[in-house]
C-alpha atoms as a PDB file:
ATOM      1  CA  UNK A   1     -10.340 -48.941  71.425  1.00  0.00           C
ATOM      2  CA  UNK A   2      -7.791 -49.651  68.954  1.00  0.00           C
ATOM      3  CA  UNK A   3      -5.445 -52.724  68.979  1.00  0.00           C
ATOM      4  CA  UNK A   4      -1.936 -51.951  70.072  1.00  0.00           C
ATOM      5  CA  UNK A   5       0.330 -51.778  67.632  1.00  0.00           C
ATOM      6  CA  UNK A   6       3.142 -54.405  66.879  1.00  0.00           C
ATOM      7  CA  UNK A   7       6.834 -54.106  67.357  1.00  0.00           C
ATOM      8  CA  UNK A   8       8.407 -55.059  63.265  1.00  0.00           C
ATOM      9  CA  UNK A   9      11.224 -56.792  62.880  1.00  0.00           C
ATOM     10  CA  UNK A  10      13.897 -55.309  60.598  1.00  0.00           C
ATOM     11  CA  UNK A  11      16.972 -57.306  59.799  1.00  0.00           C
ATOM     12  CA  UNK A  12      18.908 -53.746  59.858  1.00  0.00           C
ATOM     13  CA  UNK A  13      19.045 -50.106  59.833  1.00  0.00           C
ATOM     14  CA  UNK A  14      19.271 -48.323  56.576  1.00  0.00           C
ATOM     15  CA  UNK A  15      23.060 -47.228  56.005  1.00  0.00           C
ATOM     16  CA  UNK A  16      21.613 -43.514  54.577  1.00  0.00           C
ATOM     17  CA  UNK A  17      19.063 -41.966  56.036  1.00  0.00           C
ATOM     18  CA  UNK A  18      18.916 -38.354  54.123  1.00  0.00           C
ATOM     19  CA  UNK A  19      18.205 -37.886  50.431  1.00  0.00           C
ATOM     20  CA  UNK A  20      18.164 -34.553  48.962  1.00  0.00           C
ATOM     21  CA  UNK A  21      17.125 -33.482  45.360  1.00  0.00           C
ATOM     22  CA  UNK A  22      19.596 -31.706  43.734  1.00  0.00           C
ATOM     23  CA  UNK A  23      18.758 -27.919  42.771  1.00  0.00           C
ATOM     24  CA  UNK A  24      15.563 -27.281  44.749  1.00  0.00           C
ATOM     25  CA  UNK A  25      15.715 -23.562  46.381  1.00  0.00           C
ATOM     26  CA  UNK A  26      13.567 -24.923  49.725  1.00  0.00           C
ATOM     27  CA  UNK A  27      13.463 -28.485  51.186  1.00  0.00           C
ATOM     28  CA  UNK A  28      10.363 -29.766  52.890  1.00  0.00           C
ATOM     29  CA  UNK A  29      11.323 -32.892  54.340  1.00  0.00           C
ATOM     30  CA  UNK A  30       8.980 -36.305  54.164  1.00  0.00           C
ATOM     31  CA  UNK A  31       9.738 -38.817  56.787  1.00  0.00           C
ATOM     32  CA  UNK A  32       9.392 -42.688  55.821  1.00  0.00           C
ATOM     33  CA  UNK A  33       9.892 -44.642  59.165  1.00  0.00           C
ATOM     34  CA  UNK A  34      12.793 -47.552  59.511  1.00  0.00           C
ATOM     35  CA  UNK A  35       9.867 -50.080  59.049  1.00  0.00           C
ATOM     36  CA  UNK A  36       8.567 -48.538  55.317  1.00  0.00           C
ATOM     37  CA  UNK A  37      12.314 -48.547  54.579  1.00  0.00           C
ATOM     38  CA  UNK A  38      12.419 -52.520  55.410  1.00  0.00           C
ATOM     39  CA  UNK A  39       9.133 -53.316  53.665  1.00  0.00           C
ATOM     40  CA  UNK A  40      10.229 -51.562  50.698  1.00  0.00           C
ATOM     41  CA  UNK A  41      13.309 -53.023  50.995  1.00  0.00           C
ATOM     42  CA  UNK A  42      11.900 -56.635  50.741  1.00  0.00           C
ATOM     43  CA  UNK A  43       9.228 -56.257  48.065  1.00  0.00           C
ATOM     44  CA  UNK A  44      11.183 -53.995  46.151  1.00  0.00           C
ATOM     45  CA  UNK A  45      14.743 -54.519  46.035  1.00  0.00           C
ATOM     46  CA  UNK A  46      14.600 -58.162  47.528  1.00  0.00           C
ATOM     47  CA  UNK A  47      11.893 -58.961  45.105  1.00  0.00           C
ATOM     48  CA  UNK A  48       9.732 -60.676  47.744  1.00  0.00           C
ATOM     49  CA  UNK A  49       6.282 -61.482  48.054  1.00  0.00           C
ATOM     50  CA  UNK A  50       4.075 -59.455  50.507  1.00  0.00           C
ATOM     51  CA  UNK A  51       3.656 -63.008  52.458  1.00  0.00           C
ATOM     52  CA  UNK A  52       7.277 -63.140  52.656  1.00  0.00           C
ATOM     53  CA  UNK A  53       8.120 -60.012  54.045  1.00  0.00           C
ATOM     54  CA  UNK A  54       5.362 -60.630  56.459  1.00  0.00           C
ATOM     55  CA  UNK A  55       6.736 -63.547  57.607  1.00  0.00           C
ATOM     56  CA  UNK A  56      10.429 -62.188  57.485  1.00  0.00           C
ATOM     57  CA  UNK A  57       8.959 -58.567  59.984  1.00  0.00           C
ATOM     58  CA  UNK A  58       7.052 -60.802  61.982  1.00  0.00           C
ATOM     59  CA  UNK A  59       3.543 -58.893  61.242  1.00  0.00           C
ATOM     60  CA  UNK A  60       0.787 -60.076  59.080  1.00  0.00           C
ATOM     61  CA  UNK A  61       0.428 -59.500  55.331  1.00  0.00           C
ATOM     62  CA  UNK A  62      -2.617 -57.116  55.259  1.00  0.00           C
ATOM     63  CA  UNK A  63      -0.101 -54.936  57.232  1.00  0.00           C
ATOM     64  CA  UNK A  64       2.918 -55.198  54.385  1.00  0.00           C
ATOM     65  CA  UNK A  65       0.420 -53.935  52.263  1.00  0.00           C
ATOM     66  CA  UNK A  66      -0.465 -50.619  54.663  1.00  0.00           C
ATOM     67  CA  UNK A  67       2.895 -50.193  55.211  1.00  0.00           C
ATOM     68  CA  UNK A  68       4.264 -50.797  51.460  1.00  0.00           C
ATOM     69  CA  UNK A  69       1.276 -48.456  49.865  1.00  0.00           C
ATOM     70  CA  UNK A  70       2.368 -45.234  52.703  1.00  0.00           C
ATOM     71  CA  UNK A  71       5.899 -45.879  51.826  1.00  0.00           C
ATOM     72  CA  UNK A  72       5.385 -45.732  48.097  1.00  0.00           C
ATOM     73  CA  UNK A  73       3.088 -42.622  48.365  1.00  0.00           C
ATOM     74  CA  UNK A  74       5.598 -40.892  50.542  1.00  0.00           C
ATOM     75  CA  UNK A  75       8.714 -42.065  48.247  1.00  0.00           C
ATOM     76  CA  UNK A  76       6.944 -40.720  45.161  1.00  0.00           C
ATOM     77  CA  UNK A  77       5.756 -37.287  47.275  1.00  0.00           C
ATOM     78  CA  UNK A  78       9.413 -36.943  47.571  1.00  0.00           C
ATOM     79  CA  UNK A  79      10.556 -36.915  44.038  1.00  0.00           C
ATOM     80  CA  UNK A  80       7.748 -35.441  42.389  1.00  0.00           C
ATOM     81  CA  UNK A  81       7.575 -32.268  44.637  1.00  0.00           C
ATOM     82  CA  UNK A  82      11.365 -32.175  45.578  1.00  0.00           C
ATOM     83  CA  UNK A  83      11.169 -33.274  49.478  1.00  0.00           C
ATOM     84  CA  UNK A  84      13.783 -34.842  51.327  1.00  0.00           C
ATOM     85  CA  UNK A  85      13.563 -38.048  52.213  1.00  0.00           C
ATOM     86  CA  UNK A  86      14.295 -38.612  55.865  1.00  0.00           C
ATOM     87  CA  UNK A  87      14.550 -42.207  57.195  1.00  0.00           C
ATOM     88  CA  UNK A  88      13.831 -42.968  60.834  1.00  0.00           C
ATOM     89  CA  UNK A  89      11.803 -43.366  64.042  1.00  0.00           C
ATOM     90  CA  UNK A  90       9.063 -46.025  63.706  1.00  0.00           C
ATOM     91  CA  UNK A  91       7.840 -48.719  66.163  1.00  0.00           C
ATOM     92  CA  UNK A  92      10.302 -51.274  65.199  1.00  0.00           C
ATOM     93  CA  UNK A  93      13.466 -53.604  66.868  1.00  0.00           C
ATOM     94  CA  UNK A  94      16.315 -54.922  65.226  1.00  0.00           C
ATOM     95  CA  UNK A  95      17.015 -58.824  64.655  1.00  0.00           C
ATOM     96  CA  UNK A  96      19.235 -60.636  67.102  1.00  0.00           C
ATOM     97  CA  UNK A  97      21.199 -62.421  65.179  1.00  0.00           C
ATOM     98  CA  UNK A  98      19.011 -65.759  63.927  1.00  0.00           C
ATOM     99  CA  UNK A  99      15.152 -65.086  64.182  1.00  0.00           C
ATOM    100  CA  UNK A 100      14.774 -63.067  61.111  1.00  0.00           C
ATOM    101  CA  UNK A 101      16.609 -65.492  58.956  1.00  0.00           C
ATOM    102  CA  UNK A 102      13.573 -68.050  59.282  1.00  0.00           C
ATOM    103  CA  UNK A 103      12.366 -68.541  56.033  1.00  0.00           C
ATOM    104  CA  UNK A 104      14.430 -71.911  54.354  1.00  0.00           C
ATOM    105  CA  UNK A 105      16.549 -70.098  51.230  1.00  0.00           C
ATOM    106  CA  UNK A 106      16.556 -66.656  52.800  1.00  0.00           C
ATOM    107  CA  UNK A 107      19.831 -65.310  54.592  1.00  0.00           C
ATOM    108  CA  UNK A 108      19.460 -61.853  56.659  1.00  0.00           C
ATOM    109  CA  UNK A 109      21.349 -58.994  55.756  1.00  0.00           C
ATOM    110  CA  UNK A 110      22.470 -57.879  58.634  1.00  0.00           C
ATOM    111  CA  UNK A 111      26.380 -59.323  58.826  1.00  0.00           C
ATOM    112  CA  UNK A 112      25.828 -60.375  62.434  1.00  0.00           C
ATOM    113  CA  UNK A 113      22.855 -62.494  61.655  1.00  0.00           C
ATOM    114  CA  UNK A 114      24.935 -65.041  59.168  1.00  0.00           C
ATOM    115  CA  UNK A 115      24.010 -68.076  60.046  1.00  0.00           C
ATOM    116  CA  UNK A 116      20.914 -69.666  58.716  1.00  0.00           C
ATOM    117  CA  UNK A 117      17.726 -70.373  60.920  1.00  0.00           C
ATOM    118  CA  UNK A 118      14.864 -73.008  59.197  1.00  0.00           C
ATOM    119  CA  UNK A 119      12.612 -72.743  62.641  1.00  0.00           C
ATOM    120  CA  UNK A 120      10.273 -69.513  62.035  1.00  0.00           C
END
């Protein structure tokens, strides 16, 4: 039986959800889930390590790296064959305003979560 899966913590939602290549004459659509979209935005565009973002989703690094290597595979599906990209659904619950900002020199993006929180 397997283990039941985790709820991740994502600081936010993504403000797009739909991107659409420009010229293509039929558009298959390839869904990444709100929880790629936050692990790709920490190890991509936040530049941190897969420990980090572990720490950050509450989930454990092995799983980053799951989630990071669909999300890549489904980002580059998208743009080499001409899919949309669809963001949403997932297993997944927002921050509530201090628990995601844990790690010491980290602030969370979300604008309601401003203050800083040093107790993971």
């Amino acid at each position: 039986m397997p283990r039941p899966v985790k709820v991740r913590r994502v600081c936010e939602e993504p403000k797009y959800t739909r991107f659409a290549p420009v010229g293509a004459d039929k558009f298959e659509a390839e869904v990444l889930t709100i929880e790629e979209y936050e692990v790709i935005r920490h190890v991509d565009y936040q530049k941190m390590t897969h420990e980090e973002c572990a720490f950050q989703m509450a989930i454990s690094r092995t799983t980053v790296t799951e989630i990071y290597e669909t999300a890549r595979h489904k980002i580059a599906d998208a743009i080499i064959n001409g899919k949309v990209l669809c963001i949403e659904g997932g297993n997944y619950r927002v921050c509530d305003g201090g628990e995601c900002c844990a790690q010491e020199g980290r602030q969370c993006s979300n604008e309601t979560c401003g203050q800083m929180n040093n107790n993971p």
